[in-house]
PDB file of N, CA and C in Angstrom:
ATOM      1  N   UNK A   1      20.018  44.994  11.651  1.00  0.00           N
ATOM      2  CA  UNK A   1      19.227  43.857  12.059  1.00  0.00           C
ATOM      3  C   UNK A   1      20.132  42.683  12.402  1.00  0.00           C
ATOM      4  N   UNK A   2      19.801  41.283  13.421  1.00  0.00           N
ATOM      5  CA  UNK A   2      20.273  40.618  13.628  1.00  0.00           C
ATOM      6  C   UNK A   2      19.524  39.527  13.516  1.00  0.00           C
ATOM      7  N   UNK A   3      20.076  38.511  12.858  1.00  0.00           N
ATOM      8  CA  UNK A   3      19.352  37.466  12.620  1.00  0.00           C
ATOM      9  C   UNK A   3      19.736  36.053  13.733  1.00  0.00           C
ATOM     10  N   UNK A   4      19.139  35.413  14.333  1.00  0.00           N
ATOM     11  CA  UNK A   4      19.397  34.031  14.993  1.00  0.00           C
ATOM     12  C   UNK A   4      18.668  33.168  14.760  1.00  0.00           C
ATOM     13  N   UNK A   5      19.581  31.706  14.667  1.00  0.00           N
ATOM     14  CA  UNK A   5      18.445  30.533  14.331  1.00  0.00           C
ATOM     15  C   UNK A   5      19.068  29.323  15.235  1.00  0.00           C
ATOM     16  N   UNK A   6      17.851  28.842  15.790  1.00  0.00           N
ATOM     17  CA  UNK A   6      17.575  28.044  16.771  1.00  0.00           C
ATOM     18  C   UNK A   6      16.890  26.958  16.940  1.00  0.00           C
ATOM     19  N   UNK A   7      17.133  25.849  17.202  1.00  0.00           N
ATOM     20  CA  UNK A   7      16.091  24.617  17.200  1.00  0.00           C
ATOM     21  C   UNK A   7      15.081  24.457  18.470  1.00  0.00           C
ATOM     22  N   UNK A   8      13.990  24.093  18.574  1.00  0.00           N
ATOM     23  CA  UNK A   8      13.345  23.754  19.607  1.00  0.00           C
ATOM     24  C   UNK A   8      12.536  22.956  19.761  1.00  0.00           C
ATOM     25  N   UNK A   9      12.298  22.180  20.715  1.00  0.00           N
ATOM     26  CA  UNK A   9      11.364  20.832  20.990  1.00  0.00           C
ATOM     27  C   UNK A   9      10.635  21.084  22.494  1.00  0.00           C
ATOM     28  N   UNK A  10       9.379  21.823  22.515  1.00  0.00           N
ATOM     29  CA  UNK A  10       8.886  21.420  23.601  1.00  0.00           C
ATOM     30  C   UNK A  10       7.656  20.655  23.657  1.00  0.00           C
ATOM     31  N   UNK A  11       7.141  19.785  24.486  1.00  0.00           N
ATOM     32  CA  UNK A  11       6.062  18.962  24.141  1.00  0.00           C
ATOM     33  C   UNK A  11       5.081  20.022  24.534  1.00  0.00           C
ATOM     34  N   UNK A  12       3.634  19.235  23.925  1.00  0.00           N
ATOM     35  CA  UNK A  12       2.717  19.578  24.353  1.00  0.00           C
ATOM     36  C   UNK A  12       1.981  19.976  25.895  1.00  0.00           C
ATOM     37  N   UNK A  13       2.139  19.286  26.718  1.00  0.00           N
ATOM     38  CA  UNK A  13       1.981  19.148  27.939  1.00  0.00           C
ATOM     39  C   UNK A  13       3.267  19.860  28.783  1.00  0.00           C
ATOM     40  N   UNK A  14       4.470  20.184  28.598  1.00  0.00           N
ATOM     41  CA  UNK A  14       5.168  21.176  28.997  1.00  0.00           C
ATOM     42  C   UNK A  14       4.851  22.529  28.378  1.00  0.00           C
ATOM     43  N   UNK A  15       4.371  23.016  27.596  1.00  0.00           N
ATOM     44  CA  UNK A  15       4.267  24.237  26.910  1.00  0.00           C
ATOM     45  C   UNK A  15       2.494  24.501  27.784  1.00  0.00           C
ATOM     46  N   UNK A  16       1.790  23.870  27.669  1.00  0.00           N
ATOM     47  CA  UNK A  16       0.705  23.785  28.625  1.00  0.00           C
ATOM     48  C   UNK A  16       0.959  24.433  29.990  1.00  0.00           C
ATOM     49  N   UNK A  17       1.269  23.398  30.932  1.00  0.00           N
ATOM     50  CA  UNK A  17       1.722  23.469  32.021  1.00  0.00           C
ATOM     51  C   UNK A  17       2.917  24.593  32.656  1.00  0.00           C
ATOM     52  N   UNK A  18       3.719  24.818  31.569  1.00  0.00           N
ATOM     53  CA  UNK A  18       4.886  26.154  31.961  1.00  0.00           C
ATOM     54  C   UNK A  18       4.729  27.252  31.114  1.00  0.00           C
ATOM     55  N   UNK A  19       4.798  27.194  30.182  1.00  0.00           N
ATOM     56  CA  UNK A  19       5.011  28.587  29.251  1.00  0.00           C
ATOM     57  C   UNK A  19       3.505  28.967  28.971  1.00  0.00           C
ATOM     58  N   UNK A  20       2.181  28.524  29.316  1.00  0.00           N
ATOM     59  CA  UNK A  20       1.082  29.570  29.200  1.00  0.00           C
ATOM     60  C   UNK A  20       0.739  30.529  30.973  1.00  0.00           C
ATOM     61  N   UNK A  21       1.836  30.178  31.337  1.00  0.00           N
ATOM     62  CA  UNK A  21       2.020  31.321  32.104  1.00  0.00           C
ATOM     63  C   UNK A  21       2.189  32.900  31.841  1.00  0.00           C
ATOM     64  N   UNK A  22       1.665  33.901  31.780  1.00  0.00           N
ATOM     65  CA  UNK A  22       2.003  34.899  31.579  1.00  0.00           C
ATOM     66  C   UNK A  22       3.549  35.801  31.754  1.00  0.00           C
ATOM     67  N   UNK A  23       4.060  36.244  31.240  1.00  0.00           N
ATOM     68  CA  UNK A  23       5.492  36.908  31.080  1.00  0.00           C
ATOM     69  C   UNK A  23       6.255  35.738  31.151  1.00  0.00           C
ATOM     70  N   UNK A  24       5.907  34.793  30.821  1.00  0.00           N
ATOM     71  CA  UNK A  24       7.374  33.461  30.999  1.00  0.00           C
ATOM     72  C   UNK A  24       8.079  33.361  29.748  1.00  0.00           C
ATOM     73  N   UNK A  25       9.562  33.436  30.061  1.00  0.00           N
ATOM     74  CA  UNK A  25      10.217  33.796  28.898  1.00  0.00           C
ATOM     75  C   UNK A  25      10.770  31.943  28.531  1.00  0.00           C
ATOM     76  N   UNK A  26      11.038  31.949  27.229  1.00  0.00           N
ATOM     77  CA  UNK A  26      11.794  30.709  26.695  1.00  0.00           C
ATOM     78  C   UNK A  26      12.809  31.035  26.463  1.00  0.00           C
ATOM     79  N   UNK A  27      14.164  30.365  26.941  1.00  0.00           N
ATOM     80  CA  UNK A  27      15.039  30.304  26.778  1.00  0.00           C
ATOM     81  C   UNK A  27      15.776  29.312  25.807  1.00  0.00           C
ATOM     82  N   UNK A  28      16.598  30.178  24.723  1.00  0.00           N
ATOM     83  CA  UNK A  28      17.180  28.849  23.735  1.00  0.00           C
ATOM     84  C   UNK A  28      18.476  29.764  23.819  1.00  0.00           C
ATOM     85  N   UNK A  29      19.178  28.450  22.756  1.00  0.00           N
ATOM     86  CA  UNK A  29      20.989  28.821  22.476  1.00  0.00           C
ATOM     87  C   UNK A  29      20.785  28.763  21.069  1.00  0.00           C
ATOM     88  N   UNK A  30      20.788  29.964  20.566  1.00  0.00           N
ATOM     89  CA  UNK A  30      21.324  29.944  19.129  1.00  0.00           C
ATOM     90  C   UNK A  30      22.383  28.772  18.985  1.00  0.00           C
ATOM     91  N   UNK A  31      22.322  28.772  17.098  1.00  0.00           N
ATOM     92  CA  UNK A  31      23.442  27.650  16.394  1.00  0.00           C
ATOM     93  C   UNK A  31      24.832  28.412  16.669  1.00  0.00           C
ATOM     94  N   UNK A  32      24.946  29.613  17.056  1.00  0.00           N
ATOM     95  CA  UNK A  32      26.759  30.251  17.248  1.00  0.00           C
ATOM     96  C   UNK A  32      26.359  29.961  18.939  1.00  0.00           C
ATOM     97  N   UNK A  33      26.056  29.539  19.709  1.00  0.00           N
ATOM     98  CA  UNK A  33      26.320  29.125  21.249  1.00  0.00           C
ATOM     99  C   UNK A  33      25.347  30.589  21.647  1.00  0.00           C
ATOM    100  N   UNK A  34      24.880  31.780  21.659  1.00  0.00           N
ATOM    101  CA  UNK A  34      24.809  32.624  21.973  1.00  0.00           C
ATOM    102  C   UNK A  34      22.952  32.048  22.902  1.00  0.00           C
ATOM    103  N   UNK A  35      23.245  32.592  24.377  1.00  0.00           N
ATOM    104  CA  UNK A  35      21.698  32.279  24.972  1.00  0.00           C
ATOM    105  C   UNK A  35      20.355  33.719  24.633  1.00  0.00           C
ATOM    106  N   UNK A  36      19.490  33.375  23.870  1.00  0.00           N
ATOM    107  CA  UNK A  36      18.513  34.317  23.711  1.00  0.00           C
ATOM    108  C   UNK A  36      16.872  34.350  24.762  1.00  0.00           C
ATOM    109  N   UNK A  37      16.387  35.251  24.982  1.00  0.00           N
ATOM    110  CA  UNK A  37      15.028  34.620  25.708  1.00  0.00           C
ATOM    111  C   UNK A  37      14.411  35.270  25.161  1.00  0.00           C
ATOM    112  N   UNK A  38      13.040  34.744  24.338  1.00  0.00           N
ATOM    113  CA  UNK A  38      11.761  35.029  23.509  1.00  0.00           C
ATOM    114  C   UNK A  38      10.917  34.954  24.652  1.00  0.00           C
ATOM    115  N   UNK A  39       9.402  35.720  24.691  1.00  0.00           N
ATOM    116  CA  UNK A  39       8.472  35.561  25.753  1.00  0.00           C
ATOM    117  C   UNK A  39       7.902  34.540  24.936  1.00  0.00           C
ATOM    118  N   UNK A  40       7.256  33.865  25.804  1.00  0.00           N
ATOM    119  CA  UNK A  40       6.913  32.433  25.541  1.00  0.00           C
ATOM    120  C   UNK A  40       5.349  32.670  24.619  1.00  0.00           C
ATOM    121  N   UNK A  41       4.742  33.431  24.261  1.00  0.00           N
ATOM    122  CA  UNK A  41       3.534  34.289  23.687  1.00  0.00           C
ATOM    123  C   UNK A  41       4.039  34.322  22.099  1.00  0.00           C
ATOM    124  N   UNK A  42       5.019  34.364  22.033  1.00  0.00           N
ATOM    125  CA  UNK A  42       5.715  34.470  20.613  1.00  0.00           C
ATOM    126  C   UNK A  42       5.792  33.582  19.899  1.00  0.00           C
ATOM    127  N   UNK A  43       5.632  31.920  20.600  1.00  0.00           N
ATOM    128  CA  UNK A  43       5.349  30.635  20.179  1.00  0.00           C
ATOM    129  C   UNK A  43       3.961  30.153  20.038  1.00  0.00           C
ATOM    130  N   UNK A  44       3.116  30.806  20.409  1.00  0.00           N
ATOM    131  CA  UNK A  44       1.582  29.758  20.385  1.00  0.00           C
ATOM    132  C   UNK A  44       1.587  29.904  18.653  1.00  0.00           C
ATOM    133  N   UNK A  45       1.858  31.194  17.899  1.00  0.00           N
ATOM    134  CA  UNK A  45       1.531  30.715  16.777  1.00  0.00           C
ATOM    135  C   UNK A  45       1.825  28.845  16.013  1.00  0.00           C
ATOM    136  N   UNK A  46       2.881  29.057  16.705  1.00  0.00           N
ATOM    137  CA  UNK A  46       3.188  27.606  16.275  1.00  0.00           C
ATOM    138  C   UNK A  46       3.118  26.307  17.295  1.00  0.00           C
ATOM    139  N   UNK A  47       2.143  26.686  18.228  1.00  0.00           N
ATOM    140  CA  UNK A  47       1.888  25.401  18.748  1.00  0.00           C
ATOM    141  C   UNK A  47       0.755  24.514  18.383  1.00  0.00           C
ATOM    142  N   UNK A  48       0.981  23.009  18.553  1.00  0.00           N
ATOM    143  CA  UNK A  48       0.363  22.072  18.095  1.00  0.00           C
ATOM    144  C   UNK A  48       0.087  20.765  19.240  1.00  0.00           C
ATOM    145  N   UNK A  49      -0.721  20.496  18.431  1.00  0.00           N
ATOM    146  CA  UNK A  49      -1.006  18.754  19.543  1.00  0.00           C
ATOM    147  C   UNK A  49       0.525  18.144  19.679  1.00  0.00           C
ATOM    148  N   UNK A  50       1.510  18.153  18.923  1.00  0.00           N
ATOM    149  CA  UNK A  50       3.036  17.948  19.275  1.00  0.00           C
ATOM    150  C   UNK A  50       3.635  18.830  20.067  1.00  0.00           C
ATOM    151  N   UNK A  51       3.117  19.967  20.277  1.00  0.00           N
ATOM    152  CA  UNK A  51       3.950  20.831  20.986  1.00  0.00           C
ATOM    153  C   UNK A  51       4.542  22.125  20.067  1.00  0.00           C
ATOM    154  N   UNK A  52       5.703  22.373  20.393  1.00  0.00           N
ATOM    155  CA  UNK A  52       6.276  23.045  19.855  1.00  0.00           C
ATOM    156  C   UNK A  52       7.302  22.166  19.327  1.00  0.00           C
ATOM    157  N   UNK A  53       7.622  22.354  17.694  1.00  0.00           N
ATOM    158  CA  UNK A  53       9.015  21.376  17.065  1.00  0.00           C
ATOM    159  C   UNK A  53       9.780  22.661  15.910  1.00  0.00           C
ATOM    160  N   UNK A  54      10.974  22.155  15.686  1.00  0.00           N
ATOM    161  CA  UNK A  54      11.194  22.718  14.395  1.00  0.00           C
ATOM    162  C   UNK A  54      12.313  23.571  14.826  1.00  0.00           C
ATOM    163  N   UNK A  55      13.019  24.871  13.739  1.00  0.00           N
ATOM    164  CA  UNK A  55      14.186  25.389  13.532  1.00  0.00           C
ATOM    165  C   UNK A  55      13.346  26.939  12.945  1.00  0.00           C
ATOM    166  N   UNK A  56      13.798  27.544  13.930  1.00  0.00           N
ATOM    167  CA  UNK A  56      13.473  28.331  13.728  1.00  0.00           C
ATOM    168  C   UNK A  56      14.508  29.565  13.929  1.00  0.00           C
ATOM    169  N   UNK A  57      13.717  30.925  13.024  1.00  0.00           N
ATOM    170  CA  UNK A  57      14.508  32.227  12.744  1.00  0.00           C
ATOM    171  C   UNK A  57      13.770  33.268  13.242  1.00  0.00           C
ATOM    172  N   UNK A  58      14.837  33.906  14.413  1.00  0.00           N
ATOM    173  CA  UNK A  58      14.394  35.544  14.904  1.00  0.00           C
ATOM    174  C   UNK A  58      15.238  36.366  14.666  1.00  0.00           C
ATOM    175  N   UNK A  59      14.307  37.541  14.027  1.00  0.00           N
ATOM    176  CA  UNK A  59      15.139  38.275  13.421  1.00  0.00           C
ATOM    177  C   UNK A  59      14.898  39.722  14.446  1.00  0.00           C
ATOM    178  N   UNK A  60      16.087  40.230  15.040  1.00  0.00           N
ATOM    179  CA  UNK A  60      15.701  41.707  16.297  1.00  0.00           C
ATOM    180  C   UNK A  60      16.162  43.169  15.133  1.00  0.00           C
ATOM    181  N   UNK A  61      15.777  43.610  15.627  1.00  0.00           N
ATOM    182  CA  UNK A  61      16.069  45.323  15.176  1.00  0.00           C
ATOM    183  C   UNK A  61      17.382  45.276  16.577  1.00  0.00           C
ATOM    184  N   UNK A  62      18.384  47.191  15.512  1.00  0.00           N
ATOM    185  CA  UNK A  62      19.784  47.333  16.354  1.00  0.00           C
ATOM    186  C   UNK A  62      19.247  47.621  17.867  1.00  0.00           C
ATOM    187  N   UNK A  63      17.974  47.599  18.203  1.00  0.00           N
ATOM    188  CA  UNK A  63      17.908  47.613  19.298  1.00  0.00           C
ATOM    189  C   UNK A  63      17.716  46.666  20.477  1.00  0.00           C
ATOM    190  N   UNK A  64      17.717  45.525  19.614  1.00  0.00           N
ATOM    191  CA  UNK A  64      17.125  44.319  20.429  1.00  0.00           C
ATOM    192  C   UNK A  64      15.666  43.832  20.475  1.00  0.00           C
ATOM    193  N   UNK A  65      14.707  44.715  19.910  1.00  0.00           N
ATOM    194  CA  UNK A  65      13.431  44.623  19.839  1.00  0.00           C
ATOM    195  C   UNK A  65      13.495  42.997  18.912  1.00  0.00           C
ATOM    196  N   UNK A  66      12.345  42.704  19.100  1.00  0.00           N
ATOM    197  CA  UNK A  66      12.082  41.322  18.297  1.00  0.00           C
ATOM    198  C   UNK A  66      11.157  42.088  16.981  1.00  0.00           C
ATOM    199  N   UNK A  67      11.463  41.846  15.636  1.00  0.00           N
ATOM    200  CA  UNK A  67      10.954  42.114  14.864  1.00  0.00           C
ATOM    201  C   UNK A  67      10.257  41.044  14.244  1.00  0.00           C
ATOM    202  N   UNK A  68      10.728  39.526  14.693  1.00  0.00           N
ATOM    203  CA  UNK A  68       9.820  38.566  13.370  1.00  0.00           C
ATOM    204  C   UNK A  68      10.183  37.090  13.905  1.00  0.00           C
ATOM    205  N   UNK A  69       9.616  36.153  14.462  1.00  0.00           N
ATOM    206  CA  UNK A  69      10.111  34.722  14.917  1.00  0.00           C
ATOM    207  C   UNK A  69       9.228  33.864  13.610  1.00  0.00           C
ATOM    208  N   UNK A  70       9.969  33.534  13.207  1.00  0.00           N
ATOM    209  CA  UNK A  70       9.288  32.297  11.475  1.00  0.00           C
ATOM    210  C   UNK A  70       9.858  30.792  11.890  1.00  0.00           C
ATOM    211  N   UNK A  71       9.093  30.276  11.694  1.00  0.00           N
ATOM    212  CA  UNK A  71       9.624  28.574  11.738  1.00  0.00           C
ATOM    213  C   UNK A  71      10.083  28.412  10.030  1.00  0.00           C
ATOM    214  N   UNK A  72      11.530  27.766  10.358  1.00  0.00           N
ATOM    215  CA  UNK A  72      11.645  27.311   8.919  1.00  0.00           C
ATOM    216  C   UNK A  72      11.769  26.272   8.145  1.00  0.00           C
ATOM    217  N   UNK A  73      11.810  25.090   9.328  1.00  0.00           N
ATOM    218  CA  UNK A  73      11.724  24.082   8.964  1.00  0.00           C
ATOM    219  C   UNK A  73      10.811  23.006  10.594  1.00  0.00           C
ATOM    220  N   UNK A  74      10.372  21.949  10.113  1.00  0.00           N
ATOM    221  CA  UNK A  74      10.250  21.357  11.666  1.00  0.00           C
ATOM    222  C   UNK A  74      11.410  20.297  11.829  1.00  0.00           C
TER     223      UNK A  74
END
């Protein structure tokens, strides 16, 4: 398993407007520099009238599959 953790801030009205597009991926940089892309479907759990905030942890299987995205702090 591989673990990455990542911060993210998108507002409300950008997460609206771009990422409830279907197959649209989000792009972040892990804390070691490394660029990851989550489908953007993987975040509504945690969207809010702020948007999307917080530090969050994805954890993939040796295959790359996404096994688990948790917010762990905002």
């Amino acid at each position: 398993m591989k673990l990455f953790y990542f911060r993210l801030n998108i507002t409300y009205q950008s997460f609206e407007q771009t990422y409830r597009v279907p197959n649209t991926i989000v792009r972040v940089r892990d804390e070691s520099g490394q660029m990851l892309q989550i489908p953007a479907l993987r975040f509504t759990p945690f969207f809010s009238q702020l948007g999307i905030r917080g530090r969050f942890e994805l954890t993939l299987d040796d295959n790359n599959k996404l096994l688990n995205l948790i917010q762990i702090s905002e």
